[in-house]
Structure formats: structure tokens, C-alpha cells
N, C-alpha and C. Protein backbone atom coordinates (compact mmCIF):
# COMPACT_ATOMS: atom_id res chain seq x y z
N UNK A 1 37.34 -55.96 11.62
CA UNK A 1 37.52 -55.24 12.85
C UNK A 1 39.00 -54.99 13.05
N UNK A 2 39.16 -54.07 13.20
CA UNK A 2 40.61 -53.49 13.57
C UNK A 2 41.14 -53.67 14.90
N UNK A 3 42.34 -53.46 15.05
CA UNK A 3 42.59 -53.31 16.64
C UNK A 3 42.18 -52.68 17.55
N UNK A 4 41.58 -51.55 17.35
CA UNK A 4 40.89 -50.56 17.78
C UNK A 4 39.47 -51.31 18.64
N UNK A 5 39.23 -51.76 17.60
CA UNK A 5 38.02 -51.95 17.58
C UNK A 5 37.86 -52.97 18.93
N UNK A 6 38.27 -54.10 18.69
CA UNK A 6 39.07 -55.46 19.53
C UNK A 6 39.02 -54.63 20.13
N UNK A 7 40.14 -53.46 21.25
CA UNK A 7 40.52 -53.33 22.53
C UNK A 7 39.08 -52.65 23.14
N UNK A 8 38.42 -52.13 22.37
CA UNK A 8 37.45 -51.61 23.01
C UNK A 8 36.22 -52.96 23.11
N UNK A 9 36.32 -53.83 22.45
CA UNK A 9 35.03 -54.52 22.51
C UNK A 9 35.53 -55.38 23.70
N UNK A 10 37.24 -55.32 23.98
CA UNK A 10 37.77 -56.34 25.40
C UNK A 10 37.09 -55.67 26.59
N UNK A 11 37.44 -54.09 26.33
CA UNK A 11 37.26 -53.44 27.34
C UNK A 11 36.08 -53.12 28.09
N UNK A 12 35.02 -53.13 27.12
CA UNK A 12 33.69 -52.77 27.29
C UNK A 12 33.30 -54.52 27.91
N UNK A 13 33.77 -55.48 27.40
CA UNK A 13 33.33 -56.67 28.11
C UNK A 13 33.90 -56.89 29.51
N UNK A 14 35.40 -56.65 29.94
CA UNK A 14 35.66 -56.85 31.03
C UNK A 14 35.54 -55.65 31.77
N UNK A 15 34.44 -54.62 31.62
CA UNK A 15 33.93 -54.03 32.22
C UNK A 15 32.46 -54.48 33.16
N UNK A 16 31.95 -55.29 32.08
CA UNK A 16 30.78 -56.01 32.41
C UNK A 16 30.85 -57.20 33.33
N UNK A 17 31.77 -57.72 32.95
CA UNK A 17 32.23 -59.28 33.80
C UNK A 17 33.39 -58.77 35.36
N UNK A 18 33.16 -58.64 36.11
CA UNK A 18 34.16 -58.97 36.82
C UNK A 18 34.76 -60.25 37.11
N UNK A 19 36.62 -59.77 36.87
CA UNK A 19 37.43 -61.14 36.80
C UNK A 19 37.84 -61.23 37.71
N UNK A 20 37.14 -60.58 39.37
CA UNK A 20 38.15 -60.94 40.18
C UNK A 20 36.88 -62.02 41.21
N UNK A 21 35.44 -62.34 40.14
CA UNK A 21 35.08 -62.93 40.88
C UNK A 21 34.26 -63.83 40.26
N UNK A 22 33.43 -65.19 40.75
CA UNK A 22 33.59 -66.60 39.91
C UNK A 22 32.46 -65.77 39.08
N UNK A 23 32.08 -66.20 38.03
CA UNK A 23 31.08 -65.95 36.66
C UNK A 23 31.11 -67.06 35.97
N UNK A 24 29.56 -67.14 35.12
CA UNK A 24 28.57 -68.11 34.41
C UNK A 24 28.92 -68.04 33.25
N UNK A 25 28.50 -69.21 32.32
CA UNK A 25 28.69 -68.67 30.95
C UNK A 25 27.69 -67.93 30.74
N UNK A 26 26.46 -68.27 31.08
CA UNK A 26 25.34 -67.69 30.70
C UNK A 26 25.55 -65.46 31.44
N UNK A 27 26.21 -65.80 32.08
CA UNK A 27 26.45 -64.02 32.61
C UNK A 27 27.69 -63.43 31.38
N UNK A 28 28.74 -64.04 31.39
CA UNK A 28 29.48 -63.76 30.14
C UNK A 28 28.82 -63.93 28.96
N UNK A 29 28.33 -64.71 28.47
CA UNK A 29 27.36 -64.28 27.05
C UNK A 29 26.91 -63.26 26.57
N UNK A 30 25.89 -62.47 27.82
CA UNK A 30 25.27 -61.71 28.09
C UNK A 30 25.97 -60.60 27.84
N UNK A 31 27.29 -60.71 28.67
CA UNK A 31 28.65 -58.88 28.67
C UNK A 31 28.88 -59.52 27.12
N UNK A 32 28.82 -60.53 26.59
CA UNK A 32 29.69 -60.49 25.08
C UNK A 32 28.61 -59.88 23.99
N UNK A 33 27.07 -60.28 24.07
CA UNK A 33 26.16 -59.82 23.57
C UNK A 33 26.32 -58.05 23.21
N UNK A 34 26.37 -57.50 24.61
CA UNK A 34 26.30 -56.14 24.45
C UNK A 34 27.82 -55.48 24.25
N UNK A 35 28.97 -56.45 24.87
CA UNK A 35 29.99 -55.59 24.01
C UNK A 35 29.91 -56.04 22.28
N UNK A 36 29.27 -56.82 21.98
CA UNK A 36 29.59 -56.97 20.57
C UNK A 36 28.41 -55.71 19.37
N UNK A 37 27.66 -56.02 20.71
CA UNK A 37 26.26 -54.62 19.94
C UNK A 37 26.87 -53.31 19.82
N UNK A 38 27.59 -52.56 20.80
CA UNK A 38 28.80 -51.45 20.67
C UNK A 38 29.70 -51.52 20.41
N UNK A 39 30.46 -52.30 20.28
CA UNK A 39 31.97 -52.61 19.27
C UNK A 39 31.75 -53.28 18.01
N UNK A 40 31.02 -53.63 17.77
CA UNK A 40 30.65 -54.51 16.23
C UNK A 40 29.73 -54.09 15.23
N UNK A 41 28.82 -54.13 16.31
CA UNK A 41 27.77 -53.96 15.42
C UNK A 41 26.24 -54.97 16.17
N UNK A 42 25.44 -53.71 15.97
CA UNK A 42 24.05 -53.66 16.46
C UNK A 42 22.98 -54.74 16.34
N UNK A 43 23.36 -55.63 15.07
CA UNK A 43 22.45 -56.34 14.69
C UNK A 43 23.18 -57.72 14.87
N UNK A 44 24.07 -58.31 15.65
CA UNK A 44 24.81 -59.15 16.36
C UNK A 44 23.67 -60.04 16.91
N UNK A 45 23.02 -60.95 16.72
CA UNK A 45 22.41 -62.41 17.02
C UNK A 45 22.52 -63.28 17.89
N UNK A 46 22.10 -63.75 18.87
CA UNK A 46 22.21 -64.36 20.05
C UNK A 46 23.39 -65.57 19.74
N UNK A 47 22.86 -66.35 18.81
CA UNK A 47 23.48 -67.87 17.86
C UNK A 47 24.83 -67.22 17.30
N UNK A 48 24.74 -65.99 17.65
CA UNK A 48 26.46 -65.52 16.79
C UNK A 48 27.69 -65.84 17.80
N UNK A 49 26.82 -65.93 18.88
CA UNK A 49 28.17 -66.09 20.09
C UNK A 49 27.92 -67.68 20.51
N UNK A 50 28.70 -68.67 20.19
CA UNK A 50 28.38 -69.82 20.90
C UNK A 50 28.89 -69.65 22.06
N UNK A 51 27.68 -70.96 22.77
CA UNK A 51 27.69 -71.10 24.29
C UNK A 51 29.10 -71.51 25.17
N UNK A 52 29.83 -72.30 23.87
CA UNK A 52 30.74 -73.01 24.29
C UNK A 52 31.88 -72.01 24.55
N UNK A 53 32.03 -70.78 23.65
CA UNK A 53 32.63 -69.98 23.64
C UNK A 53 32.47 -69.15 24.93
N UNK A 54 31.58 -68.67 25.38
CA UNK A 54 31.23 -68.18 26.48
C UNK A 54 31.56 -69.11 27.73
N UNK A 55 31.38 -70.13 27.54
CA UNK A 55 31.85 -71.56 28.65
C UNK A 55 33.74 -71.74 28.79
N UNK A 56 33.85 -71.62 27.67
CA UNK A 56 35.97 -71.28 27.61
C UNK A 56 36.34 -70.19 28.75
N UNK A 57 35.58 -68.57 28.09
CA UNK A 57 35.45 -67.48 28.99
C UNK A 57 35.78 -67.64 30.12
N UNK A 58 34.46 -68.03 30.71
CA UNK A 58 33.87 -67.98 32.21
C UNK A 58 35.31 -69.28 32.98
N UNK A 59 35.60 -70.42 33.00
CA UNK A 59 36.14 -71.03 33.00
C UNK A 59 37.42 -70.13 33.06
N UNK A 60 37.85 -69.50 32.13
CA UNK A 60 39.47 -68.58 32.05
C UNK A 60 39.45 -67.66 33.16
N UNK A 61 38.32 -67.00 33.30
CA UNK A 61 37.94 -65.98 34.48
C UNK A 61 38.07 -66.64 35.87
N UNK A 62 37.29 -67.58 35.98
CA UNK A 62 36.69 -68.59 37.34
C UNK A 62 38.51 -69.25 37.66
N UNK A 63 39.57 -69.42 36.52
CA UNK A 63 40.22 -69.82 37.60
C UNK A 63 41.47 -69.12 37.41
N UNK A 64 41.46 -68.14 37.29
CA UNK A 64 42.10 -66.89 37.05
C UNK A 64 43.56 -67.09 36.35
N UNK A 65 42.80 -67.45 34.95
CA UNK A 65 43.83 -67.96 33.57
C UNK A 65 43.78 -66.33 32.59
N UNK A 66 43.65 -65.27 32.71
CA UNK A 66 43.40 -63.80 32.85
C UNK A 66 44.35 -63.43 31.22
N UNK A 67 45.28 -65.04 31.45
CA UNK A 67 46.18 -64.45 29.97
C UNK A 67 45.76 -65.00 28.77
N UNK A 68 44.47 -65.97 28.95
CA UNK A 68 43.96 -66.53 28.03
C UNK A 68 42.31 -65.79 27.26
N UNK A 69 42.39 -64.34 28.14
CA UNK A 69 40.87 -63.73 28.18
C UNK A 69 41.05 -63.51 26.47
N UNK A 70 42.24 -62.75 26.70
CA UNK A 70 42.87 -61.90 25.23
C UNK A 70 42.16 -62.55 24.02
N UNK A 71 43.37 -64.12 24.13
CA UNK A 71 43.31 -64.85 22.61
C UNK A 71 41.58 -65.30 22.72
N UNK A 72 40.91 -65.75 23.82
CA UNK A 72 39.82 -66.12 23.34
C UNK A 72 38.92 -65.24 22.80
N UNK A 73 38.87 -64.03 23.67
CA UNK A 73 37.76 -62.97 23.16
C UNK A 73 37.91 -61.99 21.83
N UNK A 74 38.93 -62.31 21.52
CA UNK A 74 39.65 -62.58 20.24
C UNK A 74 38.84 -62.92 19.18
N UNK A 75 39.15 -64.09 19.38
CA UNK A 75 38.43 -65.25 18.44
C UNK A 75 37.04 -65.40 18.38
N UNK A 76 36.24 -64.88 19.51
CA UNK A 76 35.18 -64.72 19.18
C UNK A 76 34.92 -63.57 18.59
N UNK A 77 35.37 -62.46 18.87
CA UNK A 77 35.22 -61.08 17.71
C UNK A 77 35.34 -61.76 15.97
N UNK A 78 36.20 -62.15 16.25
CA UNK A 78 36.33 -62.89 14.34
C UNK A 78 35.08 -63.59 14.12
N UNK A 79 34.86 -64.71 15.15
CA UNK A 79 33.94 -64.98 14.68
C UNK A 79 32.14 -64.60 14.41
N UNK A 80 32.19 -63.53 15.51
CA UNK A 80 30.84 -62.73 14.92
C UNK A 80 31.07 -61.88 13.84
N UNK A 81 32.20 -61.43 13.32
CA UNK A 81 32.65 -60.76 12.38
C UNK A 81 32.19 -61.78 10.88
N UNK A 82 32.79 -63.03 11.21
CA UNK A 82 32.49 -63.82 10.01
C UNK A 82 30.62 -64.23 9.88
N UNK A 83 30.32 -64.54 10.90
CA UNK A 83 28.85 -64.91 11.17
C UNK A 83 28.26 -63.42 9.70
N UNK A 84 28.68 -62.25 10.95
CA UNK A 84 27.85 -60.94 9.56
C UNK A 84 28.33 -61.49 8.32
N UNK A 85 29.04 -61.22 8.02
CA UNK A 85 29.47 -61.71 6.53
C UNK A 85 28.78 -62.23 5.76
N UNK A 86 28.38 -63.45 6.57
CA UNK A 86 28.30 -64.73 5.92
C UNK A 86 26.61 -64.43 5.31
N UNK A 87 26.14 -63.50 6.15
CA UNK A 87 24.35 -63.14 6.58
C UNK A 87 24.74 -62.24 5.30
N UNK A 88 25.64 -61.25 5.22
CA UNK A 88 24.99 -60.49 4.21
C UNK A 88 25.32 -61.09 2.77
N UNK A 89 25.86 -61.87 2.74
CA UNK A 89 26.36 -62.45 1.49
C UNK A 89 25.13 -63.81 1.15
N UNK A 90 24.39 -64.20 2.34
CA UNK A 90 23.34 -64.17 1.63
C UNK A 90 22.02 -63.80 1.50
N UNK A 91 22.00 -62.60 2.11
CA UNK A 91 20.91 -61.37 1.37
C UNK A 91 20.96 -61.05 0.28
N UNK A 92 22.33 -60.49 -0.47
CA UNK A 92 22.57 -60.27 -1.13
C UNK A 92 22.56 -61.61 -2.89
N UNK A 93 22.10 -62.46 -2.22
CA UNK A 93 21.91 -63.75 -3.40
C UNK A 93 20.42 -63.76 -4.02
């Protein structure tokens, strides 16, 4: 995923979440689910986004840590990025 890609999958999520007011992990999951289905890719897996990851989120939002949205949602893009990978490499076996 490119940078490109990242600002739009930020954007399309903190479109979904409002940060100016408290949120769940389980409601952020949900905005990460579908920004990752339009910025990533379609076939993105519930188990691709951990909970805990979504729990960091909501937590950064809820106490308005706003400079930490970046690096985390970040890191979860990589890591559904690696999750595919990992799936097609072993289809491909």
C-alpha cells in the first residue's frame, strides 16, 4: 500500500468514526472493516483487524490523543496488508 492509499483508507475511516466524540472498539472495528474493504481490498476478514487494535484506536479517540490516530492506523493497514499476503501465499502452496 502506498501513501496514497494510507491517506485515503485514514480518511475514509475518520470519516466513519467521529473524533470529537467518545467511541467503542467494537464501532471503530466496524469504520476499519469498511475503510479497509475500499482502500485495500474487498476480501479483508473480520480476524484481519485485531480487537486489540481497534481497542488502542478508540482509547486514542476517547481521550483525544488525535496524534497517535496516524501511527496506529498505520500499523494496522500493514498489518492487513501482511494478513493478505500471508493467505495468498498459501493458496498458492
Amino acid at each position: 500500500m502506498d501513501e496514497t492509499d494510507k491517506e485515503i483508507f485514514l480518511n475514509i475511516f475518520l470519516g466513519m468514526v467521529n473524533i470529537e466524540k467518545k467511541t467503542t472498539p467494537e464501532a471503530v472495528h466496524g469504520a476499519l472493516m469498511q475503510a479497509s474493504g475500499i482502500a485495500i481490498s474487498p476480501i479483508v476478514r473480520n480476524d484481519d483487524i485485531p480487537m486489540y487494535c481497534a481497542s488502542s484506536i478508540a482509547s486514542a479517540v476517547n481521550e483525544g490523543r488525535a496524534g497517535d490516530l496516524d501511527r496506529l492506523i498505520s500499523r494496522v493497514s500493514v498489518g492487513i496488508e501482511e494478513n493478505l499476503l500471508k493467505r495468498r501465499k498459501r493458496k498458492k502452496l
